[in-house]
N, C-alpha and C. Protein backbone atom coordinates (compact mmCIF):
# COMPACT_ATOMS: atom_id res chain seq x y z
N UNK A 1 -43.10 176.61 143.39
CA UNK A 1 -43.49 175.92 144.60
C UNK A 1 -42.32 175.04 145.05
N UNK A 2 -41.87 175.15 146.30
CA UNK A 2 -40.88 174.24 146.73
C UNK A 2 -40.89 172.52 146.83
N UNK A 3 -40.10 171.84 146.52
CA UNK A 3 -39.63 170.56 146.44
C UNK A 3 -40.99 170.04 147.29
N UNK A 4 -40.84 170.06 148.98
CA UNK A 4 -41.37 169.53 150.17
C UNK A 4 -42.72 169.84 149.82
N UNK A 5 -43.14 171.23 149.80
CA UNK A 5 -44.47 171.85 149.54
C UNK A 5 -45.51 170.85 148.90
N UNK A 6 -44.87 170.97 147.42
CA UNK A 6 -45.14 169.90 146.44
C UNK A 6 -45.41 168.40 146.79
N UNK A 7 -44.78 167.72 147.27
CA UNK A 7 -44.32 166.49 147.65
C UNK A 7 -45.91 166.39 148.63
N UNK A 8 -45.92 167.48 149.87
CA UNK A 8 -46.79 167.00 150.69
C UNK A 8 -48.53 167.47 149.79
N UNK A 9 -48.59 168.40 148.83
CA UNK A 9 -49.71 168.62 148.32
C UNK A 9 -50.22 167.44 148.08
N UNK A 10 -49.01 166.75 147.02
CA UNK A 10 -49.20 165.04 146.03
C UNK A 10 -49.85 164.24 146.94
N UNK A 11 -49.08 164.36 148.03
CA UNK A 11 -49.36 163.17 149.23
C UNK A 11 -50.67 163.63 149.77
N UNK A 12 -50.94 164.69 150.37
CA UNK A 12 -52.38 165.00 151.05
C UNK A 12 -53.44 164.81 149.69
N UNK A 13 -53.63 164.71 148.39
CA UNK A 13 -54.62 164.75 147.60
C UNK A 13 -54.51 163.23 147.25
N UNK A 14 -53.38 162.16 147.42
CA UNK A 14 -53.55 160.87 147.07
C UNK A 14 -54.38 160.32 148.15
N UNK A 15 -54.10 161.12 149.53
CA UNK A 15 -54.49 160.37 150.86
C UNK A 15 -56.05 160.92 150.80
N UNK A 16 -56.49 161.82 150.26
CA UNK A 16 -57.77 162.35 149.99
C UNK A 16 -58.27 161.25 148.77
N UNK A 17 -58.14 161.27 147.83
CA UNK A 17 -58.82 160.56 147.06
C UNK A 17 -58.09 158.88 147.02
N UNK A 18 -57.81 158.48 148.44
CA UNK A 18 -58.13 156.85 148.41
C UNK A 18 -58.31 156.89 150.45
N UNK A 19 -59.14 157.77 150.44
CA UNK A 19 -58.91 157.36 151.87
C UNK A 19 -59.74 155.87 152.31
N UNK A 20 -60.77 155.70 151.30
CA UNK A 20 -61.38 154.22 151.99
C UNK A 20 -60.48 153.63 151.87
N UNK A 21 -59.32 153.59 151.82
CA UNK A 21 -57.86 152.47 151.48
C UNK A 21 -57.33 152.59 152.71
N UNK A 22 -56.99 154.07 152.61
CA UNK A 22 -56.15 153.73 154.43
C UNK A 22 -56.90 153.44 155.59
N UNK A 23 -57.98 153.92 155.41
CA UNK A 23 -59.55 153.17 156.61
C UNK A 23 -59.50 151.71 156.62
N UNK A 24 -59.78 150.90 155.39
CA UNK A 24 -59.41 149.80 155.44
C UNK A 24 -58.15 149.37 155.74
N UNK A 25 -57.27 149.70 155.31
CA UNK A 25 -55.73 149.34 156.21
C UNK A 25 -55.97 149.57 157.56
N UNK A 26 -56.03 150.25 157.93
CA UNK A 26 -55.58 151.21 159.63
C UNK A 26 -56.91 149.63 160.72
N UNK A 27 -58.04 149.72 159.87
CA UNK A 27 -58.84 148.90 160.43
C UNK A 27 -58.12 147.38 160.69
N UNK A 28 -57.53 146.73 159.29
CA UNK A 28 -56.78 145.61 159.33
C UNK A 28 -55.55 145.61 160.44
N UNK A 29 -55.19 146.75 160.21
CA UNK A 29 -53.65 146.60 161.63
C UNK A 29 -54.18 146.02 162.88
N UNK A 30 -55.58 147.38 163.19
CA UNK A 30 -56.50 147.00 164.22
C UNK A 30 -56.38 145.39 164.43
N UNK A 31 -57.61 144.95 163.55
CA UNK A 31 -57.61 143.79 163.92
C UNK A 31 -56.30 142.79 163.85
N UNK A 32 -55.48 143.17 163.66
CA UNK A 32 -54.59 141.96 163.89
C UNK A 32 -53.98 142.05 165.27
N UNK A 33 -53.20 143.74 165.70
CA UNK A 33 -53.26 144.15 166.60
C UNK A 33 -53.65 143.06 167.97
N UNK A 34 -55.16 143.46 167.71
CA UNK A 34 -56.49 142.64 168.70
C UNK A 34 -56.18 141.47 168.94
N UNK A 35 -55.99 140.99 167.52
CA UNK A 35 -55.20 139.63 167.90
C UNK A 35 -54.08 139.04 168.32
N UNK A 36 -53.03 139.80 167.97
CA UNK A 36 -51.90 139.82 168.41
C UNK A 36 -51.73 139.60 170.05
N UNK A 37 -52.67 140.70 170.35
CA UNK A 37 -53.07 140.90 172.21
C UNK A 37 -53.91 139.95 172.52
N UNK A 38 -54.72 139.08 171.83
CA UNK A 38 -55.60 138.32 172.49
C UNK A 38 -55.01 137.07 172.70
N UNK A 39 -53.80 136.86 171.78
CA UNK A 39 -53.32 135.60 171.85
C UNK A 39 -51.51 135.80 171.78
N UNK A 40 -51.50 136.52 172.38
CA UNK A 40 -50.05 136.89 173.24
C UNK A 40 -49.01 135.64 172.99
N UNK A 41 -49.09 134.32 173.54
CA UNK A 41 -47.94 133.06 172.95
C UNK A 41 -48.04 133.06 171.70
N UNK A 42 -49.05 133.17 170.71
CA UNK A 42 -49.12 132.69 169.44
C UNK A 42 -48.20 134.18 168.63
N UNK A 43 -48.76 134.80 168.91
CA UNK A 43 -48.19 135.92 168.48
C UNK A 43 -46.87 136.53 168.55
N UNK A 44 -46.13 136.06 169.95
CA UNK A 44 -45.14 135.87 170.43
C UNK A 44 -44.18 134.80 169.91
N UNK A 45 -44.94 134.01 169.15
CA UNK A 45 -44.02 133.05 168.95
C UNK A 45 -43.52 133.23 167.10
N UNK A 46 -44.74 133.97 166.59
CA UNK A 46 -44.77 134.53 164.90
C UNK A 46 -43.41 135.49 164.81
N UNK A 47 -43.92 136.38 165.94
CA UNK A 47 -42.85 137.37 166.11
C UNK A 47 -41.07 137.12 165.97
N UNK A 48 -41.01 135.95 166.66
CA UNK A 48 -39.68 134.86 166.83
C UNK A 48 -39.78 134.80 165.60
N UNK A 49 -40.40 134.03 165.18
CA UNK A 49 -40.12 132.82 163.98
C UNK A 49 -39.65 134.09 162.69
N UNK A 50 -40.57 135.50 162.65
CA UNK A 50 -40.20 136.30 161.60
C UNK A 50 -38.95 136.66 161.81
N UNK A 51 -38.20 136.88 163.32
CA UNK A 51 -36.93 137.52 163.52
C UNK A 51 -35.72 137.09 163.08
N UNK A 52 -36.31 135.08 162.99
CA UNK A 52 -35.27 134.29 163.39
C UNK A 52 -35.34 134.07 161.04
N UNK A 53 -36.32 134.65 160.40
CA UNK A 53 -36.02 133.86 159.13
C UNK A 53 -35.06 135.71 158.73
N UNK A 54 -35.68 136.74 159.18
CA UNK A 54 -35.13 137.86 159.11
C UNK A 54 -33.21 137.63 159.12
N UNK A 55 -32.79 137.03 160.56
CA UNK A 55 -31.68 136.99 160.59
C UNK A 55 -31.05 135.86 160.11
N UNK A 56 -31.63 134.66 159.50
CA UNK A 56 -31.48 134.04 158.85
C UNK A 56 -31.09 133.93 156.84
N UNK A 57 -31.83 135.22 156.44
CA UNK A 57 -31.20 135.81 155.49
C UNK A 57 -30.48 136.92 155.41
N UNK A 58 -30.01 137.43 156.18
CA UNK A 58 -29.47 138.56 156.75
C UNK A 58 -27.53 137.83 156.76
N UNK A 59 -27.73 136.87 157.27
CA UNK A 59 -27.12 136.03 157.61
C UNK A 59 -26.11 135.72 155.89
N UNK A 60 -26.93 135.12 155.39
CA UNK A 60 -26.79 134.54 154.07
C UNK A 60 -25.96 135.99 153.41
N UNK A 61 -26.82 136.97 153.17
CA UNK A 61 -26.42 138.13 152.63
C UNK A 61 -24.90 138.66 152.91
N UNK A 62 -24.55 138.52 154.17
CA UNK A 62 -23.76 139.12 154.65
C UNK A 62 -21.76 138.27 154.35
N UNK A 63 -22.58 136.45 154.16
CA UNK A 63 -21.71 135.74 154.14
C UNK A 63 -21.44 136.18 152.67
N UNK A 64 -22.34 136.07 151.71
CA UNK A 64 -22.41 136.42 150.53
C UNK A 64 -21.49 137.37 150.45
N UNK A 65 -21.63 138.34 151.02
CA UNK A 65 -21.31 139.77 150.61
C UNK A 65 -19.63 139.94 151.42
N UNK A 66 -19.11 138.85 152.39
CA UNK A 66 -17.76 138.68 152.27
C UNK A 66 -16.88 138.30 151.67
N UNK A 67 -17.78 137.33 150.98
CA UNK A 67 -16.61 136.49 149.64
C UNK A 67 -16.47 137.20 148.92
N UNK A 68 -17.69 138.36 148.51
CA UNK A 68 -17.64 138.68 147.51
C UNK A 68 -16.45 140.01 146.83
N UNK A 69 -16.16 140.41 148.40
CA UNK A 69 -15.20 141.61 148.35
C UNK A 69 -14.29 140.83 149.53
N UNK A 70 -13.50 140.02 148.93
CA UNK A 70 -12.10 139.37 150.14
C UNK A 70 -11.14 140.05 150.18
N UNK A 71 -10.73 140.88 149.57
CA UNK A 71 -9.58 141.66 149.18
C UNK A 71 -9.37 142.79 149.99
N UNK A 72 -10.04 143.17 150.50
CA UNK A 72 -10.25 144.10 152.09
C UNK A 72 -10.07 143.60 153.28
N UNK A 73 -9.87 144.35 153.79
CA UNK A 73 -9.50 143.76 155.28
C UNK A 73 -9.98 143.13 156.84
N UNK A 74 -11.71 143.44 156.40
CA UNK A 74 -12.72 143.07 156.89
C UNK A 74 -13.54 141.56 156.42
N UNK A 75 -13.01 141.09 155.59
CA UNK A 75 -13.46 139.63 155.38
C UNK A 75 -13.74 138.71 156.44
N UNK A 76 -12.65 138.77 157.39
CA UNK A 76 -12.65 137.89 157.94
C UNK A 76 -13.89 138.09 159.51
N UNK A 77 -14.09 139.29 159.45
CA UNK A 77 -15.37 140.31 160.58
C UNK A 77 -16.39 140.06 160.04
N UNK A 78 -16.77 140.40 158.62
CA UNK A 78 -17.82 140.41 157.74
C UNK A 78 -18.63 138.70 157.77
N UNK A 79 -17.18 138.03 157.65
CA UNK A 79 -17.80 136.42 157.21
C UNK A 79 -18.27 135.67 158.99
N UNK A 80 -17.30 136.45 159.52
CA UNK A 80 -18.02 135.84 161.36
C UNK A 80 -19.56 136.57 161.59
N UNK A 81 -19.51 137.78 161.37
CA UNK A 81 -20.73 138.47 161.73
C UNK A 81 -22.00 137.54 160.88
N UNK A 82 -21.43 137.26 159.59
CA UNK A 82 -22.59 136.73 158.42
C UNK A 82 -22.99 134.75 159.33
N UNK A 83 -22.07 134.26 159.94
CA UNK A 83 -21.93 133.08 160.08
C UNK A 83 -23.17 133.06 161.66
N UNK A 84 -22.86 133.99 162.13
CA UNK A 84 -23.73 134.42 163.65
C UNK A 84 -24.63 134.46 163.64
N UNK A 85 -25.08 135.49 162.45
CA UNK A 85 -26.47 135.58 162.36
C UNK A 85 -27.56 134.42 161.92
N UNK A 86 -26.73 133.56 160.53
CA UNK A 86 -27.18 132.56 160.14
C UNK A 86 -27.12 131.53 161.18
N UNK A 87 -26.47 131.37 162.10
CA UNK A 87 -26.44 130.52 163.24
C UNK A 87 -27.66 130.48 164.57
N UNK A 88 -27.50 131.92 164.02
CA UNK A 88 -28.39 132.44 165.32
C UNK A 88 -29.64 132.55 165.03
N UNK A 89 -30.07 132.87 163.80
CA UNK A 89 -31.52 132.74 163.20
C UNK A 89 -32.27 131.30 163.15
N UNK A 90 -30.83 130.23 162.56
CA UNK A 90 -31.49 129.12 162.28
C UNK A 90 -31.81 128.42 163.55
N UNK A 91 -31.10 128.62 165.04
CA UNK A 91 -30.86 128.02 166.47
C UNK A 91 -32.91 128.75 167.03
N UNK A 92 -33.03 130.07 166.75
CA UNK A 92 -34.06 130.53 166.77
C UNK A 92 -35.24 130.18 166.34
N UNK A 93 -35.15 129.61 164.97
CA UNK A 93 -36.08 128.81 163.58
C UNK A 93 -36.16 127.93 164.78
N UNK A 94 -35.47 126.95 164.54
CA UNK A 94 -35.55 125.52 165.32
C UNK A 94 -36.58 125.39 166.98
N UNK A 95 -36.32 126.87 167.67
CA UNK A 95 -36.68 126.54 168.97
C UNK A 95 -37.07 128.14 169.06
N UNK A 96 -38.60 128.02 168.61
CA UNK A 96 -38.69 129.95 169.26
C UNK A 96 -39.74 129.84 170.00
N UNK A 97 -39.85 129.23 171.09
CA UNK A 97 -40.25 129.72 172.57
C UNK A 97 -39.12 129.90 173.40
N UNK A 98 -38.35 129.11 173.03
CA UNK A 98 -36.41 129.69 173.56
C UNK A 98 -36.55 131.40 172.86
N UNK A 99 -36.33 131.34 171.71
CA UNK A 99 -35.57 132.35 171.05
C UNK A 99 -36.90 133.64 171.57
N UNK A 100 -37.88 133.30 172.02
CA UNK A 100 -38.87 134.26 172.60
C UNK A 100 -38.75 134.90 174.15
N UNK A 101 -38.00 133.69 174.66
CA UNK A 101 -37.55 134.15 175.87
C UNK A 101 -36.59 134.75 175.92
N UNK A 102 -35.13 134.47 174.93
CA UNK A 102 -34.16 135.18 174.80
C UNK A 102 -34.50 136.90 174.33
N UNK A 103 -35.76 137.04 173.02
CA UNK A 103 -35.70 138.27 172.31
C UNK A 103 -36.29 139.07 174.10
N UNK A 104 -37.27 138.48 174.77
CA UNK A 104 -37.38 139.10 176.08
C UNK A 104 -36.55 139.74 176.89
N UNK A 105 -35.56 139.02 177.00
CA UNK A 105 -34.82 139.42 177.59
C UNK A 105 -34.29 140.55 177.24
N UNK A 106 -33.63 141.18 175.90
CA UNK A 106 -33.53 141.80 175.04
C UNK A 106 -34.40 143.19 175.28
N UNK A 107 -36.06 143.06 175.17
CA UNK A 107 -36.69 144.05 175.50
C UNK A 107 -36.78 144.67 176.74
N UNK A 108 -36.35 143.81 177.61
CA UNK A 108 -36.46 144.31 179.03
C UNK A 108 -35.24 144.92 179.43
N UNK A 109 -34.51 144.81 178.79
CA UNK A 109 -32.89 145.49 178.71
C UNK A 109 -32.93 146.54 178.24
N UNK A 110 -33.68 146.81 176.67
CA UNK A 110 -33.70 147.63 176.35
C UNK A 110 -34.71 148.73 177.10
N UNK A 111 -35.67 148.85 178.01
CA UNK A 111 -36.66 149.27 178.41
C UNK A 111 -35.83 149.63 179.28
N UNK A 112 -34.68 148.78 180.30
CA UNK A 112 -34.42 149.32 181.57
C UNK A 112 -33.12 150.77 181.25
N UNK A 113 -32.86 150.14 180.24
CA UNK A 113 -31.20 151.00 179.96
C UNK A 113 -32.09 152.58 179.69
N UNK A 114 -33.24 152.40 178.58
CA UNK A 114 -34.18 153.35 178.12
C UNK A 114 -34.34 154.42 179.01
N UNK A 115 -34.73 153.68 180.22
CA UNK A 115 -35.48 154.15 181.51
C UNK A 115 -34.98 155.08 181.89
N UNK A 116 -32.70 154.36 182.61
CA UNK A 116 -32.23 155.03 183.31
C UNK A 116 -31.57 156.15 182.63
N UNK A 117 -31.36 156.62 181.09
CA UNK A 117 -31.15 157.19 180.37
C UNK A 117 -32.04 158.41 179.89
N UNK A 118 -33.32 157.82 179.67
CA UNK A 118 -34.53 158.86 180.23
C UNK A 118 -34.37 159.65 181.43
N UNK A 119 -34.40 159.27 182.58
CA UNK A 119 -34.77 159.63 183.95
C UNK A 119 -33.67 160.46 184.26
N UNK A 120 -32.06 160.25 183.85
CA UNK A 120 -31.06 161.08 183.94
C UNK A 120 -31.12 162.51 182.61
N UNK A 121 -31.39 162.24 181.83
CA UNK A 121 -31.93 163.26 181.06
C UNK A 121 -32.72 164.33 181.20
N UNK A 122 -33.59 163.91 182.18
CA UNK A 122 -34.81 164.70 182.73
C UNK A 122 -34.06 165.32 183.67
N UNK A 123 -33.51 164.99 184.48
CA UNK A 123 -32.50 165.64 185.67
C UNK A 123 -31.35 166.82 185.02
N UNK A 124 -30.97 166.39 183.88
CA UNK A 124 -30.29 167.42 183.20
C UNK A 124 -31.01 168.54 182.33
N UNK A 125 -31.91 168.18 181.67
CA UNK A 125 -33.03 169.41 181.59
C UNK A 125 -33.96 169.80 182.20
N UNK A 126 -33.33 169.65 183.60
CA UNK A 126 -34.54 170.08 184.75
C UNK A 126 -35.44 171.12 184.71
N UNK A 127 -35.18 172.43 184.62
CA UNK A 127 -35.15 174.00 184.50
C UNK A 127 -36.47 173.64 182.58
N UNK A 128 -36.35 173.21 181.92
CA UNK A 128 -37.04 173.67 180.71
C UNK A 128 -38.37 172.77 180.73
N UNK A 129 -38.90 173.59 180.48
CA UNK A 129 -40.42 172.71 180.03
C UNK A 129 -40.73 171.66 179.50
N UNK A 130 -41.47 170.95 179.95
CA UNK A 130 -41.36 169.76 179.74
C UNK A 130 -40.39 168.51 180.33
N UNK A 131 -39.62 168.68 180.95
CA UNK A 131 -38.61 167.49 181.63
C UNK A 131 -39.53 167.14 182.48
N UNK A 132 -40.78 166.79 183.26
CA UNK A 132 -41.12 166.34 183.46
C UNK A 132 -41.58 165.06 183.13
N UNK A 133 -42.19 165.33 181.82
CA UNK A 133 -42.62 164.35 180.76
C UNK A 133 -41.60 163.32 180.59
N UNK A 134 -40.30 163.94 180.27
CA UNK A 134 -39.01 162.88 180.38
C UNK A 134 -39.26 161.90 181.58
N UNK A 135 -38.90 162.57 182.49
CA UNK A 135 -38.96 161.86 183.80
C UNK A 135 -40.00 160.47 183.22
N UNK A 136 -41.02 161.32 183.49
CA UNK A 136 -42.46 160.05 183.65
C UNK A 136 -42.35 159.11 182.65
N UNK A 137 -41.77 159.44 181.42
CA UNK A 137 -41.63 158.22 180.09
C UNK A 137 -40.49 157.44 180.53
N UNK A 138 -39.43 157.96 180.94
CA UNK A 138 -38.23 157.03 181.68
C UNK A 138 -38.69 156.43 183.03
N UNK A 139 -39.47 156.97 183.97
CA UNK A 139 -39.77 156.03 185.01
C UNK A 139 -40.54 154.44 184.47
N UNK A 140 -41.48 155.26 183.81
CA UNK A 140 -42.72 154.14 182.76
C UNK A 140 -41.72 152.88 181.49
N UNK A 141 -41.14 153.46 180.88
CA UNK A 141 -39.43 152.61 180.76
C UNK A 141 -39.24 151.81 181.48
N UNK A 142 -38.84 152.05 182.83
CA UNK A 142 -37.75 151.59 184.10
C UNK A 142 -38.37 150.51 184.29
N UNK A 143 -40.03 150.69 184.73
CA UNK A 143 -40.88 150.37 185.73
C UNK A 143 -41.21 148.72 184.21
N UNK A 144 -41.49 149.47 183.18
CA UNK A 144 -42.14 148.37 182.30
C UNK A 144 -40.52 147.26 181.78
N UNK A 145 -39.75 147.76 182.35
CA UNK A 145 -38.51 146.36 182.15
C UNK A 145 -38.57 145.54 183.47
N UNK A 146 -38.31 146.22 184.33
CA UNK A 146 -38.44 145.71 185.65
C UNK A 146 -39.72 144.69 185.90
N UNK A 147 -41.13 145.18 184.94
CA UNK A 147 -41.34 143.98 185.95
C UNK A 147 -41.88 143.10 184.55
N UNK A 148 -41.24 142.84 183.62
CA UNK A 148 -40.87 142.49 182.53
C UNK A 148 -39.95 141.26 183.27
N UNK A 149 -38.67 141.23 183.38
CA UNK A 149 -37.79 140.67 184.49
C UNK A 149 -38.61 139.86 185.51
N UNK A 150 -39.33 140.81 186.01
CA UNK A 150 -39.82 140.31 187.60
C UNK A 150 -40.58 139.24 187.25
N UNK A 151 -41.45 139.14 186.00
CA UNK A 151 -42.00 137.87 185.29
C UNK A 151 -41.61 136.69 184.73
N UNK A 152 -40.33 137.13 184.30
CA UNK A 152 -39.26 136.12 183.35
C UNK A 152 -38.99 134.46 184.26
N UNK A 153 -39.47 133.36 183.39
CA UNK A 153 -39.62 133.54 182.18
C UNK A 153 -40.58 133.59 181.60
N UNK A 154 -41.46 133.60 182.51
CA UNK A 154 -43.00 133.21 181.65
C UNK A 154 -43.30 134.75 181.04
N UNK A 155 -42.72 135.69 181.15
CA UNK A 155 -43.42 136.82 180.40
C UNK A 155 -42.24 136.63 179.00
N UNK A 156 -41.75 135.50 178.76
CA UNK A 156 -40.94 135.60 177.49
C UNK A 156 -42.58 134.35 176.45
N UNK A 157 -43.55 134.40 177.16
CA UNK A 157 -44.51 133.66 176.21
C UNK A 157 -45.77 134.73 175.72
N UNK A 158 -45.52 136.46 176.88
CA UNK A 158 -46.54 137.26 175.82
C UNK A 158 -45.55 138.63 175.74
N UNK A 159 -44.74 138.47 176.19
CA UNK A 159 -44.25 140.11 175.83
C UNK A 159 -43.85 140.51 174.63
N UNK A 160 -43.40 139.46 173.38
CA UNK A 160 -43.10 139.94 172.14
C UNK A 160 -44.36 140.08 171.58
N UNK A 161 -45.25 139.13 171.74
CA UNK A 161 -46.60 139.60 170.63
C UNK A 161 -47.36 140.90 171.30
N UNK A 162 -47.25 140.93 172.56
CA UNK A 162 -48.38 142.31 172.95
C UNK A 162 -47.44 143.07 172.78
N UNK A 163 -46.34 143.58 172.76
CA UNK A 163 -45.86 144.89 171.96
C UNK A 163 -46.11 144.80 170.95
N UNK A 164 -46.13 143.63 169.52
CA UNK A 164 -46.23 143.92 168.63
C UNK A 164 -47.79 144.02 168.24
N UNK A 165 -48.74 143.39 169.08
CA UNK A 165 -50.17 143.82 168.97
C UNK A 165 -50.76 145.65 169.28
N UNK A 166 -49.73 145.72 170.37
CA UNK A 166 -49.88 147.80 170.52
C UNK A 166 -49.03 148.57 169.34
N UNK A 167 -48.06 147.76 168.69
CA UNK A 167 -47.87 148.95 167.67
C UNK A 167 -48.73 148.55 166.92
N UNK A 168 -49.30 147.16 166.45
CA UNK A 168 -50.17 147.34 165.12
C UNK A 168 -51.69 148.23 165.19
N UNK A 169 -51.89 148.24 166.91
CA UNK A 169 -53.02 149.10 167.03
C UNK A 169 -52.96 150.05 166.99
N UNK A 170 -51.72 151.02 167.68
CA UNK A 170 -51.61 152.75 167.19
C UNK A 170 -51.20 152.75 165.61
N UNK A 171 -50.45 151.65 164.73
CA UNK A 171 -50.47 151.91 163.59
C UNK A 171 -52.05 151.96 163.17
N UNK A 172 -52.83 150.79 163.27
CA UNK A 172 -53.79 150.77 162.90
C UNK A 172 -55.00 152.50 162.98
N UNK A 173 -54.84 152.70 164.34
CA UNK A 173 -55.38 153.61 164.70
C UNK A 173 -55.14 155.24 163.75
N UNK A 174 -53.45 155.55 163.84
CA UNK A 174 -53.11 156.52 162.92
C UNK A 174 -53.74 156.17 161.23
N UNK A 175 -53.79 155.17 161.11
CA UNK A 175 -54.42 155.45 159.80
C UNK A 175 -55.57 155.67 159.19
N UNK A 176 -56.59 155.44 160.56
CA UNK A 176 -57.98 155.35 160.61
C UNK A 176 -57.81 156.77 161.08
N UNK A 177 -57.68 157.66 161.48
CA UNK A 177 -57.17 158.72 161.80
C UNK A 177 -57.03 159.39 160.20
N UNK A 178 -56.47 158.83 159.76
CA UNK A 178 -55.34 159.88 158.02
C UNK A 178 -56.58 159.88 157.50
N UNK A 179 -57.39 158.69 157.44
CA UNK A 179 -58.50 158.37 156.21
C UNK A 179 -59.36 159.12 156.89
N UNK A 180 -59.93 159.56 157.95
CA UNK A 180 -61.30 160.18 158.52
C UNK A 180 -60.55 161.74 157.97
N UNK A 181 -59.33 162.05 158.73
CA UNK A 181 -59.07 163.40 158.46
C UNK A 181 -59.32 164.20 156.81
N UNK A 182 -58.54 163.01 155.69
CA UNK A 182 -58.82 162.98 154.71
C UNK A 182 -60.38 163.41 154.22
N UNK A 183 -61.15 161.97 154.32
CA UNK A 183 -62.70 162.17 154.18
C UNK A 183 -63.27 163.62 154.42
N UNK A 184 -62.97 164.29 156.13
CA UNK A 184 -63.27 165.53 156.41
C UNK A 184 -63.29 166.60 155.12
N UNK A 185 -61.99 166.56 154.72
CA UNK A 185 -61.42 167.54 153.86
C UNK A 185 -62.35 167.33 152.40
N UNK A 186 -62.77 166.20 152.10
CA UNK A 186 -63.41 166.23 150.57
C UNK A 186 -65.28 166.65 150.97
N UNK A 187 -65.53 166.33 152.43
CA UNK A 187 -66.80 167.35 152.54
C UNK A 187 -67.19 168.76 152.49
């Protein structure tokens, strides 16, 4: 039996015999999800505060990890990049309804660049099936930075937690999903 074969048997019979586990998970994402979306500043502001301790040891690591190899020629890149982050995490720590408006900004950049990169893509696989779909996910891109922007700044007090409340709900959702599919299979 091949490597992968194997691998996914292991995995489909663990996900079978614990699916009340991933039901209960997938449910918990849910609800946080819910919450995440119901309380958009608060959530928005968790979101910060995790980014800013994220790049705050990130930070540390990196300074760490210049001293630790000086003898190369990148020390001096390594120890600025390590000094930025720790700068930039702790400036974030200190003030993240700032650092919420800044990561905003950020998403709406990334959404618009997304967009026009999408939408030109679609134009180049015009002719094959499906470039439509391109199109419409890059317009929906375009359209969701733009008025992302068109809100700023006050959409820098829910736009980080309600994205992160919609992925915890399609996470949530796919797993409530694995565990029912699962369940199916042991009837």
């Amino acid at each position: 039996m091949p490597a992968d074969l194997a691998a996914n048997k292991s995995f489909s019979t663990a996900v079978r015999e614990k699916w009340g586990w991933f039901l209960f998970l997938g449910i918990v994402f849910l609800i946080g999800g819910i919450c995440a979306i119901a309380m958009p500043l608060v959530s928005s502001v968790t979101v910060t505060v995790f980014l800013a301790v994220v790049l705050a040891i990130a930070g540390i690591f990196q300074i760490f990890q210049a001293f630790s190899i000086q003898g190369w020629g990148g020390f001096l890149w390594q120890l600025i990049v390590g000094l930025v982050m720790l700068i930039g995490g702790i400036a974030i720590y200190m003030s993240p309804v700032f650092g919420s408006f800044a990561l905003t900004l950020v998403i709406a950049s990334v959404f618009l660049a997304k967009g026009i990169f999408q939408i030109a893509l679609s134009f180049r696989i015009k002719p094959l099936d499906g470039w439509g779909w391109i199109l419409a996910a890059g317009i929906i891109a375009f359209l969701a930075g733009f008025f992302i922007l068109a809100q700023y700044p006050t959409s820098g007090l829910w736009v980080p937690g309600t994205l992160a409340g919609i992925s915890l709900i399609f996470t949530g959702w796919s797993y409530i999903a694995l565990a029912l599919a699962a369940k199916r299979t042991l009837a």
